[in-house]
PDB file of N, CA and C in Angstrom:
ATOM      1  N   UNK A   1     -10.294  -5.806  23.303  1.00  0.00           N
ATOM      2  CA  UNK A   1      -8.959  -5.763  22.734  1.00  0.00           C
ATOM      3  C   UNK A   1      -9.048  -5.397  21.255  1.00  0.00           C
ATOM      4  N   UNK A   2      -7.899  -3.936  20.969  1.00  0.00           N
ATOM      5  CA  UNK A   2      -8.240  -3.966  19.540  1.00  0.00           C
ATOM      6  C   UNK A   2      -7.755  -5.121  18.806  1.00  0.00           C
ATOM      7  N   UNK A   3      -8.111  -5.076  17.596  1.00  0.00           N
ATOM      8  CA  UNK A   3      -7.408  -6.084  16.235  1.00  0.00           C
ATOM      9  C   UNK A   3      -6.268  -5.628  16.122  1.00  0.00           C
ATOM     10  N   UNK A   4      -5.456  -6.785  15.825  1.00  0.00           N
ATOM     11  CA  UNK A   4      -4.028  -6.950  15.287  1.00  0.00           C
ATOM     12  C   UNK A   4      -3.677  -6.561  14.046  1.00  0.00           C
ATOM     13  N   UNK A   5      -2.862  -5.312  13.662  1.00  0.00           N
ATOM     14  CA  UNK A   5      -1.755  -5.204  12.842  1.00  0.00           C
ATOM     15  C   UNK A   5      -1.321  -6.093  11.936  1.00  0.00           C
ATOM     16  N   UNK A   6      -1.515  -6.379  10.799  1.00  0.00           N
ATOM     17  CA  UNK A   6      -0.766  -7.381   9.943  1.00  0.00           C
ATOM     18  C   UNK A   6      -0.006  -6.907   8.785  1.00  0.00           C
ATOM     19  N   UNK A   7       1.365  -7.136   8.534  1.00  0.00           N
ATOM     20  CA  UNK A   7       1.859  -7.030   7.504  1.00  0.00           C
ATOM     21  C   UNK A   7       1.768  -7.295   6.317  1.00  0.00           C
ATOM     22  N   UNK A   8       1.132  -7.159   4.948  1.00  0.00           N
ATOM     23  CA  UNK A   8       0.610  -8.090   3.931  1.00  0.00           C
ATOM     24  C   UNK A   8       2.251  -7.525   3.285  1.00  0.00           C
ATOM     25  N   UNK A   9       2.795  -8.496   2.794  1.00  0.00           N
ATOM     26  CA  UNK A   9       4.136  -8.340   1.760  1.00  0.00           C
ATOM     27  C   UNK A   9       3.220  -7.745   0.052  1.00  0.00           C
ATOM     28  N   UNK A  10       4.648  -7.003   0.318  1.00  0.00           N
ATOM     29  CA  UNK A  10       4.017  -6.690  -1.458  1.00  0.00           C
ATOM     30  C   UNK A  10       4.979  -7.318  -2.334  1.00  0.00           C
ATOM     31  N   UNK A  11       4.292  -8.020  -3.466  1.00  0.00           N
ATOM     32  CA  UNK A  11       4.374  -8.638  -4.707  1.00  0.00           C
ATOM     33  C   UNK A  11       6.135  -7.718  -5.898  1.00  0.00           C
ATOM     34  N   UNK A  12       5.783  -6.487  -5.664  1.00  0.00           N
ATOM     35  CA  UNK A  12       6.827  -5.793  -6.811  1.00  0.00           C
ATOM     36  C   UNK A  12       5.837  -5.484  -7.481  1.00  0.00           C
ATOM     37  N   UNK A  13       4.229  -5.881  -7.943  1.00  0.00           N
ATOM     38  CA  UNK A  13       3.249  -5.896  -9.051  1.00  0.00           C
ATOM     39  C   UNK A  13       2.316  -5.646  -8.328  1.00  0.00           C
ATOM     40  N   UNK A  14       1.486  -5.198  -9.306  1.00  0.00           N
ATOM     41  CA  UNK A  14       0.270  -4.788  -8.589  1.00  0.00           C
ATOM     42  C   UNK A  14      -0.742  -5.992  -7.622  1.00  0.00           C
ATOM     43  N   UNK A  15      -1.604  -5.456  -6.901  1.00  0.00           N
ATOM     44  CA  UNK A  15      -1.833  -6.395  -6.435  1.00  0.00           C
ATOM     45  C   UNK A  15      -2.972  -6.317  -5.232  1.00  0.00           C
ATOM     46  N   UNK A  16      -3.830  -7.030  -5.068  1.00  0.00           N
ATOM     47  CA  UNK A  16      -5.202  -6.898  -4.423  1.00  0.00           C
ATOM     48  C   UNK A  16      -5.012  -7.219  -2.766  1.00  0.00           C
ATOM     49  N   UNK A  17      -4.607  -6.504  -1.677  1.00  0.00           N
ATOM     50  CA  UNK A  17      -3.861  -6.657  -0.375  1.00  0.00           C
ATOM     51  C   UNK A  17      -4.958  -7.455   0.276  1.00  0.00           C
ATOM     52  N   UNK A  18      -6.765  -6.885   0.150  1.00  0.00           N
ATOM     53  CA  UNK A  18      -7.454  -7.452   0.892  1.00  0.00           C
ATOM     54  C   UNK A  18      -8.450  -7.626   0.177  1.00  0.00           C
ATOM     55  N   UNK A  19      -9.397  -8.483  -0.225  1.00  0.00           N
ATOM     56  CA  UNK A  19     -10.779  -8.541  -0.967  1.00  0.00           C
ATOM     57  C   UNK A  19     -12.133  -8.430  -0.402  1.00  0.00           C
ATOM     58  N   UNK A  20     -11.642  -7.887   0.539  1.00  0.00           N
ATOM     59  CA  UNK A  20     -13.136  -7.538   1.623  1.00  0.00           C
ATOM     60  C   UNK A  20     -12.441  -6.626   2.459  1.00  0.00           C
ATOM     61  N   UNK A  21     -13.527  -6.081   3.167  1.00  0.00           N
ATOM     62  CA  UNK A  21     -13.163  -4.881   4.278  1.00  0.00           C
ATOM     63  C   UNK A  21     -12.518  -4.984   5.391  1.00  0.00           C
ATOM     64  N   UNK A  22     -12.073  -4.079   5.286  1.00  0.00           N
ATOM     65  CA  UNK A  22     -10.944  -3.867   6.591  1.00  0.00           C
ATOM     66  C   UNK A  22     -10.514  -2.406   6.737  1.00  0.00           C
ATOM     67  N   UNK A  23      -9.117  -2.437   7.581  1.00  0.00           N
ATOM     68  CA  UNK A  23      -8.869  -1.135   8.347  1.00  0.00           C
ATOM     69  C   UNK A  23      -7.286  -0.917   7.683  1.00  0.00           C
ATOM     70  N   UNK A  24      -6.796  -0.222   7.068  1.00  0.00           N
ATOM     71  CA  UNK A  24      -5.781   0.600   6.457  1.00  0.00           C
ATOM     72  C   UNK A  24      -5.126   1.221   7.275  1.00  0.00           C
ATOM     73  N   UNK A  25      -3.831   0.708   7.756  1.00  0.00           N
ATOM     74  CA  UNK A  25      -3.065   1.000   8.755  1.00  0.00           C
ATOM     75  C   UNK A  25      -2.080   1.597   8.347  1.00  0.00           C
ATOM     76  N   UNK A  26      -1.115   1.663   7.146  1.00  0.00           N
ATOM     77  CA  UNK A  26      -0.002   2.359   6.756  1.00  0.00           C
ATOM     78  C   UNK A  26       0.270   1.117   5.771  1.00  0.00           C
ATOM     79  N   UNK A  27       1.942   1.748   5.378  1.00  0.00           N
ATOM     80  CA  UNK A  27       3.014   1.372   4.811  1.00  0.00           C
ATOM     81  C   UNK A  27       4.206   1.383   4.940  1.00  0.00           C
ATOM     82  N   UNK A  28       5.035   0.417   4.878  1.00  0.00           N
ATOM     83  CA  UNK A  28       6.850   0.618   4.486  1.00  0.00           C
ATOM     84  C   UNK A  28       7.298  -0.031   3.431  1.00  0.00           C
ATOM     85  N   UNK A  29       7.915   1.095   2.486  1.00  0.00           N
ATOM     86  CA  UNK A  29       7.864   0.340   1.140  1.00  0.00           C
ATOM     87  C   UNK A  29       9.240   1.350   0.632  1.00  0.00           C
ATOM     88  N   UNK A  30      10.322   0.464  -0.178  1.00  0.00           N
ATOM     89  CA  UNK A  30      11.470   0.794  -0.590  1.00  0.00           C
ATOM     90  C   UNK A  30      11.106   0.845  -1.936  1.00  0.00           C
ATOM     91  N   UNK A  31      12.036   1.972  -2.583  1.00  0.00           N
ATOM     92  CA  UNK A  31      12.557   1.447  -4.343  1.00  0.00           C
ATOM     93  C   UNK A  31      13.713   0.804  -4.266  1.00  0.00           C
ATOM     94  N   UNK A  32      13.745   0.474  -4.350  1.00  0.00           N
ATOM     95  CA  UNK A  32      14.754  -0.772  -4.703  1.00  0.00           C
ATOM     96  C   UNK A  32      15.907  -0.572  -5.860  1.00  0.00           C
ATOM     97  N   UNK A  33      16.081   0.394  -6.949  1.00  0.00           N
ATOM     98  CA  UNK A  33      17.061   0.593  -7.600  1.00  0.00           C
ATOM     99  C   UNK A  33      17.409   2.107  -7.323  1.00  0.00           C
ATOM    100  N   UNK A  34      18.388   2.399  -7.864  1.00  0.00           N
ATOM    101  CA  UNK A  34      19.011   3.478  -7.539  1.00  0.00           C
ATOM    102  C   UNK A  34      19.004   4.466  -8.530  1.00  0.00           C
ATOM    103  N   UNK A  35      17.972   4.520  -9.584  1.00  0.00           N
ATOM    104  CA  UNK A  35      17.922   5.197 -10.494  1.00  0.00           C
ATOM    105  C   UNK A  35      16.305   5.778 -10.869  1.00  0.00           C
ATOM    106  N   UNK A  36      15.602   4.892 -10.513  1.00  0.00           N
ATOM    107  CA  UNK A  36      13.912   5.283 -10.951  1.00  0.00           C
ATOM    108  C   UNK A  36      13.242   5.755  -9.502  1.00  0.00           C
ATOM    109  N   UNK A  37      12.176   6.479 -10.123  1.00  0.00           N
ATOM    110  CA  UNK A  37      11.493   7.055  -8.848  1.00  0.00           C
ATOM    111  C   UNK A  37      10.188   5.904  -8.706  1.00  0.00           C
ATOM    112  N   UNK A  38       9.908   5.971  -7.757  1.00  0.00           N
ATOM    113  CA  UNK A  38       8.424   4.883  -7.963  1.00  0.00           C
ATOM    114  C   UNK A  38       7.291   5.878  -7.608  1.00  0.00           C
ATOM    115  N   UNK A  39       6.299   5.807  -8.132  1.00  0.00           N
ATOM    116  CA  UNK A  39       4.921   6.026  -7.491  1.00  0.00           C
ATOM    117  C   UNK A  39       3.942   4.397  -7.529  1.00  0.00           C
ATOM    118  N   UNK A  40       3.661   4.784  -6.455  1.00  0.00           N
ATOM    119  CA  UNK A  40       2.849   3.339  -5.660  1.00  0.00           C
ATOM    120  C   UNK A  40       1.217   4.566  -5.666  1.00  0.00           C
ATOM    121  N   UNK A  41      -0.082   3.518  -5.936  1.00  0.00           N
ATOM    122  CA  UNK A  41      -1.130   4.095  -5.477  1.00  0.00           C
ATOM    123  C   UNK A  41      -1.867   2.862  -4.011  1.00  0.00           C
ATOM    124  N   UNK A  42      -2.396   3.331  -3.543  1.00  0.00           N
ATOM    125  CA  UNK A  42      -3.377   2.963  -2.585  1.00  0.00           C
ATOM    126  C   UNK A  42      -5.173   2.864  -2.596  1.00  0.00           C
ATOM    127  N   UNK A  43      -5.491   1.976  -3.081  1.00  0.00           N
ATOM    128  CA  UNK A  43      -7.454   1.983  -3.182  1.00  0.00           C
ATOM    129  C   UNK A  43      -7.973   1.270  -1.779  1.00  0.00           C
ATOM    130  N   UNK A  44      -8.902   1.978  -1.675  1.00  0.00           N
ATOM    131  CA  UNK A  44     -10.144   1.328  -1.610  1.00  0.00           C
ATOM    132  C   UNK A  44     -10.780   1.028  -2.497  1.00  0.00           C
ATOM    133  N   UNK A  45     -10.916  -0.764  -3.015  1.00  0.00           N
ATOM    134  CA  UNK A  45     -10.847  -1.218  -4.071  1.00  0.00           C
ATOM    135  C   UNK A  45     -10.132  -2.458  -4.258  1.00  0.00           C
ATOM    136  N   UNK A  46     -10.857  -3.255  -5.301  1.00  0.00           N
ATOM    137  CA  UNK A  46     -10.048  -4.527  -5.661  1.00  0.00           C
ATOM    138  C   UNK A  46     -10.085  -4.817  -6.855  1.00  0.00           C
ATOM    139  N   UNK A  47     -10.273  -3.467  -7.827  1.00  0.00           N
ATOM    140  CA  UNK A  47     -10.221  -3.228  -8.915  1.00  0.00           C
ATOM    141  C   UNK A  47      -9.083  -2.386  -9.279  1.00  0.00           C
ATOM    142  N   UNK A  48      -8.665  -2.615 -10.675  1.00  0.00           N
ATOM    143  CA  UNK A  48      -7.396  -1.874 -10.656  1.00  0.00           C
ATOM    144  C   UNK A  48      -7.744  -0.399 -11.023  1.00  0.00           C
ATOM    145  N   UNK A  49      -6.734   0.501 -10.329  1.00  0.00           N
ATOM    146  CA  UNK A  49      -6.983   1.790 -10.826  1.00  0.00           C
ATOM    147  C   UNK A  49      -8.338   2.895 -10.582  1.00  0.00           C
ATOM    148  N   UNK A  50      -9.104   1.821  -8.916  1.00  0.00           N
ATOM    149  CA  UNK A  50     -10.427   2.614  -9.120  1.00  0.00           C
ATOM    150  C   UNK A  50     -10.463   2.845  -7.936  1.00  0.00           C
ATOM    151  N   UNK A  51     -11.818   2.976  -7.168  1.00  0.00           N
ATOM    152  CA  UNK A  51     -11.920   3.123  -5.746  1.00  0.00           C
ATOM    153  C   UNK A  51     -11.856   4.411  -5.498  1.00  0.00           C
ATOM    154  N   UNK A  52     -11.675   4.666  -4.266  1.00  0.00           N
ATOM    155  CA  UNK A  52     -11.217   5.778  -3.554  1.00  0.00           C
ATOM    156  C   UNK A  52      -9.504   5.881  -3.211  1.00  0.00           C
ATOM    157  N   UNK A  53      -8.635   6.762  -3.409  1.00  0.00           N
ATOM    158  CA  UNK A  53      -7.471   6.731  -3.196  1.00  0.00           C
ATOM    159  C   UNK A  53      -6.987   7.085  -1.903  1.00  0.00           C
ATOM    160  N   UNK A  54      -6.744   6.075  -1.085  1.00  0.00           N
ATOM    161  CA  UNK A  54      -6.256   6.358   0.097  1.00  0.00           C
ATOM    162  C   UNK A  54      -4.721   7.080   0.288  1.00  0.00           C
ATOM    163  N   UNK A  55      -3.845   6.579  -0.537  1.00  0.00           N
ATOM    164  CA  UNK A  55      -2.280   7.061  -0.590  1.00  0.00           C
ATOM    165  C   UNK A  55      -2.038   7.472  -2.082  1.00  0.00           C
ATOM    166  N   UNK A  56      -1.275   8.273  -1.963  1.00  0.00           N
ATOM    167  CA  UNK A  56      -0.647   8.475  -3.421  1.00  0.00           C
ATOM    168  C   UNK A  56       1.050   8.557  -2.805  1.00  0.00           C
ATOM    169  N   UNK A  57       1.642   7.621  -3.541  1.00  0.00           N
ATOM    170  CA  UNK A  57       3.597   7.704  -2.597  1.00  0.00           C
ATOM    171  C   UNK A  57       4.466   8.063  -4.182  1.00  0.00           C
ATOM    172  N   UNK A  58       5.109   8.888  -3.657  1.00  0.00           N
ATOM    173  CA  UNK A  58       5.888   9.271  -4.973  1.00  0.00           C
ATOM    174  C   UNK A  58       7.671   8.839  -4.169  1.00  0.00           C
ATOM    175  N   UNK A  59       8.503   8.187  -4.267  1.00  0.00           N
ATOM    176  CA  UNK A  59       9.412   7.559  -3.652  1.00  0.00           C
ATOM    177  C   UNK A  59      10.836   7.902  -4.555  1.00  0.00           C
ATOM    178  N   UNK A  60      11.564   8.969  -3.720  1.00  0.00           N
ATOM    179  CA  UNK A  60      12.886   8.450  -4.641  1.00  0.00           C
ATOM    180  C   UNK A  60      13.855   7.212  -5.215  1.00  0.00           C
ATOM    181  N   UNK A  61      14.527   7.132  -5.757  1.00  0.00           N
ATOM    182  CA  UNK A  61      15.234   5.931  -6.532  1.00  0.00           C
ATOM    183  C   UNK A  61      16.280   5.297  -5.156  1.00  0.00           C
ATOM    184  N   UNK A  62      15.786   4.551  -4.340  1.00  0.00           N
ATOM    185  CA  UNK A  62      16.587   3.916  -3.454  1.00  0.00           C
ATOM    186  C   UNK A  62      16.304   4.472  -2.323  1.00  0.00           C
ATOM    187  N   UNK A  63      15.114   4.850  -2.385  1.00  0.00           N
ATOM    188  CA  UNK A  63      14.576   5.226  -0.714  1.00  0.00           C
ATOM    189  C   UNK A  63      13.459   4.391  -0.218  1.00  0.00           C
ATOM    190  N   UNK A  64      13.456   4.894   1.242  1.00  0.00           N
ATOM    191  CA  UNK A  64      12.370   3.815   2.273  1.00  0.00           C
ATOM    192  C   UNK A  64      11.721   4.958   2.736  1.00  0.00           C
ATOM    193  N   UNK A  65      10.144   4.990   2.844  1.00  0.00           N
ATOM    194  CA  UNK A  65       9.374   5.711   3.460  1.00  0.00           C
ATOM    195  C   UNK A  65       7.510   4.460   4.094  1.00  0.00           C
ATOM    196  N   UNK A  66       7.835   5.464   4.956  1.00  0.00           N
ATOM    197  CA  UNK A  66       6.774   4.199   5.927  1.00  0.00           C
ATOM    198  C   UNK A  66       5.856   4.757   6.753  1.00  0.00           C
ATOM    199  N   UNK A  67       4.698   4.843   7.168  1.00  0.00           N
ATOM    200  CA  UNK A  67       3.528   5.520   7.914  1.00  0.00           C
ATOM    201  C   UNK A  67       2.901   4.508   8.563  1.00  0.00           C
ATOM    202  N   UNK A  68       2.304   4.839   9.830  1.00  0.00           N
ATOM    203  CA  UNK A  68       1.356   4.211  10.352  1.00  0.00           C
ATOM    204  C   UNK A  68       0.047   5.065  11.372  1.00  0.00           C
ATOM    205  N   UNK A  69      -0.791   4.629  10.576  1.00  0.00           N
ATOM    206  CA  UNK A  69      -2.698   5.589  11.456  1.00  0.00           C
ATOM    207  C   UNK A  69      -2.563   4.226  12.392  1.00  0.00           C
ATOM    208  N   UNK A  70      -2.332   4.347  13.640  1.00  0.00           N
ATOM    209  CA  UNK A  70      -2.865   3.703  14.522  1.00  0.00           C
ATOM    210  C   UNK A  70      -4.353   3.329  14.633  1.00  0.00           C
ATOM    211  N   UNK A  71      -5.453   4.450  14.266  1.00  0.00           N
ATOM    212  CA  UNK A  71      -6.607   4.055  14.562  1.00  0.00           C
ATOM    213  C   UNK A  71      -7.546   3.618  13.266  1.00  0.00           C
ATOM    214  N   UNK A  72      -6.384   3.688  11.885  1.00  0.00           N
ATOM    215  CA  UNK A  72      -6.748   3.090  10.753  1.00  0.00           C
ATOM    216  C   UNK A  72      -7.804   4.238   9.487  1.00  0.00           C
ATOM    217  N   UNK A  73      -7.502   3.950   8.744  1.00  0.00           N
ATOM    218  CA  UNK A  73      -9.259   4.009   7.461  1.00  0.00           C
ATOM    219  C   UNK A  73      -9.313   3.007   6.978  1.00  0.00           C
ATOM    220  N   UNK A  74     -10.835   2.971   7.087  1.00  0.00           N
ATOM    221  CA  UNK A  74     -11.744   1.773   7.163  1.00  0.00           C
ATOM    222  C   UNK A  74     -11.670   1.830   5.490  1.00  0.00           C
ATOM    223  N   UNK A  75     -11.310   0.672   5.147  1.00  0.00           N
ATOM    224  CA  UNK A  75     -11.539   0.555   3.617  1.00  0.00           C
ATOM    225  C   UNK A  75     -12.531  -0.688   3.506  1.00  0.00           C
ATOM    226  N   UNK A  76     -13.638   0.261   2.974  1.00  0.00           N
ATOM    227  CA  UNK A  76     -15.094  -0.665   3.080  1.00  0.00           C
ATOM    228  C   UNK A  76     -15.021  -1.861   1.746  1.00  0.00           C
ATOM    229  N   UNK A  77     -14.028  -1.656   0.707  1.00  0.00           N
ATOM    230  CA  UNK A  77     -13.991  -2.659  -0.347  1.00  0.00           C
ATOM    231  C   UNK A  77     -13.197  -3.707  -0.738  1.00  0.00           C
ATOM    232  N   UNK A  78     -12.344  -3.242   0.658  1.00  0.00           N
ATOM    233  CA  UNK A  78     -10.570  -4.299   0.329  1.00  0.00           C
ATOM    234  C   UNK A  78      -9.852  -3.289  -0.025  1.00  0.00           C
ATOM    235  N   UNK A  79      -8.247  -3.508  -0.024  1.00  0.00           N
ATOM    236  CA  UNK A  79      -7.608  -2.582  -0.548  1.00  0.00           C
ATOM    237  C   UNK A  79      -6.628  -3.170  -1.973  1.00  0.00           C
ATOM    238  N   UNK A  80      -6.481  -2.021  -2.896  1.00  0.00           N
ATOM    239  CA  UNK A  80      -5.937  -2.776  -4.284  1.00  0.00           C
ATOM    240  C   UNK A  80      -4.487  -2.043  -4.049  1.00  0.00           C
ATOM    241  N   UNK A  81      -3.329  -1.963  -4.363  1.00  0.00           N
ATOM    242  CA  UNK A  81      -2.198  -1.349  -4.475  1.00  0.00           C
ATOM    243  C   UNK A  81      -1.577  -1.424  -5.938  1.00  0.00           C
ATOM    244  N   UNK A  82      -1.447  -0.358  -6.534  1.00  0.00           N
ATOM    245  CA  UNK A  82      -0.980  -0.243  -8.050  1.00  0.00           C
ATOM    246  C   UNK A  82       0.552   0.458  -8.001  1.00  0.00           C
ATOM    247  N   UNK A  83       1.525  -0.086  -8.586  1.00  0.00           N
ATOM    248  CA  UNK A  83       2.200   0.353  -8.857  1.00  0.00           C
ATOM    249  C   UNK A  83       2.422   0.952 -10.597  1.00  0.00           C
ATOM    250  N   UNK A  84       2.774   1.867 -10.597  1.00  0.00           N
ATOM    251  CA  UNK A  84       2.545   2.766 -11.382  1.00  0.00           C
ATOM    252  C   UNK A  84       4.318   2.836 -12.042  1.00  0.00           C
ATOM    253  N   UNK A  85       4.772   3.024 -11.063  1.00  0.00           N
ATOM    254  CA  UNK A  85       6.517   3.024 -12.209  1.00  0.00           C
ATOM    255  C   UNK A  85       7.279   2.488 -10.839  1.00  0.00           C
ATOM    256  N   UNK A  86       8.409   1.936 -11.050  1.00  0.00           N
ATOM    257  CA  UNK A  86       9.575   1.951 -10.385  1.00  0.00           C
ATOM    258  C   UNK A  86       9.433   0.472  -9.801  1.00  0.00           C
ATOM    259  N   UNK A  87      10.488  -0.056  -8.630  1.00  0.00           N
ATOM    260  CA  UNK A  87      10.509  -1.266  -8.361  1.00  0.00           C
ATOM    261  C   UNK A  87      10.474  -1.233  -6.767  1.00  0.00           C
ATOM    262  N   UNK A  88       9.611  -1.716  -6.045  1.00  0.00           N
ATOM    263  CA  UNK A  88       9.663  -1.428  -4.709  1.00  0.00           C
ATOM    264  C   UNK A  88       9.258  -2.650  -4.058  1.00  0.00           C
ATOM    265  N   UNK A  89      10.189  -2.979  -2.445  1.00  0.00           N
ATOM    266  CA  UNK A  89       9.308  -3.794  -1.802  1.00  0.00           C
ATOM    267  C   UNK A  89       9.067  -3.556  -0.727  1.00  0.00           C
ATOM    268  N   UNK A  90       8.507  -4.032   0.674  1.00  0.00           N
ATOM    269  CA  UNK A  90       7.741  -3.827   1.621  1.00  0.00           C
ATOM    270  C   UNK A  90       6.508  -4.136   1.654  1.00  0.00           C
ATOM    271  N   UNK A  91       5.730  -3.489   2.644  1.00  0.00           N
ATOM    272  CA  UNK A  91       4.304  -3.733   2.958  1.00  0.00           C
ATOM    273  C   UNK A  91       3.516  -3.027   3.340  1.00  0.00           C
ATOM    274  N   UNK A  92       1.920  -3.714   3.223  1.00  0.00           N
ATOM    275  CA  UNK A  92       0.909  -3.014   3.391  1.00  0.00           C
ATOM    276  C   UNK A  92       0.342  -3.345   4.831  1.00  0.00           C
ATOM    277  N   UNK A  93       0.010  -2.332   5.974  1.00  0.00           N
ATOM    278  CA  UNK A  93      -0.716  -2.830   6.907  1.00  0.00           C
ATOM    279  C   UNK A  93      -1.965  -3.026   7.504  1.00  0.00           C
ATOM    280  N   UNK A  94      -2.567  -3.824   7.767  1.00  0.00           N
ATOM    281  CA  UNK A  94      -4.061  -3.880   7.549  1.00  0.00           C
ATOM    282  C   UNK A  94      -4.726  -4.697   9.007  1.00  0.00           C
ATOM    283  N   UNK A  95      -5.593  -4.444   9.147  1.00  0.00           N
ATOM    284  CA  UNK A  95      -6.621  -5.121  10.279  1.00  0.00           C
ATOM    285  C   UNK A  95      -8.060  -5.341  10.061  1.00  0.00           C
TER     286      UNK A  95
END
């Protein structure tokens, strides 16, 4: 049986989703105001700003965009999520 899907909530702030390895399943993640654009980054990594970049999301001001790899990338370091501008919430999915 594969592993289960988990939703990790995101913070609004940056923030360290997993601190050890795992499998990178997607995202659904809103901006939340109606005026700023957000860019969100994605690591492999539990350092800020480093790793390997799994996502780069550039998000209009009050939009929802969301993905899912069923069969995952393996993020061998944990995954870090940086937000970079704007205000967004949702989640990260991981196994």
């Amino acid at each position: 049986m594969a592993a289960q899907v988990v939703p990790v909530a995101l913070t609004g702030a940056d923030q360290t989703i997993s601190p050890t390895a795992c499998t990178y399943h997607g995202f659904a993640i809103r901006e939340t105001t109606t005026t700023t654009v957000a860019v969100v980054r994605i690591y492999d990594s539990t350092s800020a700003n480093s790793g390997t970049l799994l996502e780069t999301l550039s998000i209009a001001a009050n939009e929802s965009v969301g993905d899912f790899y069923e069969r995952g990338i393996v993020a061998n370091l944990g995954i870090r999520v940086d937000i970079v501008s704007g205000t967004v919430e949702g989640s990260i999915r991981i196994s």
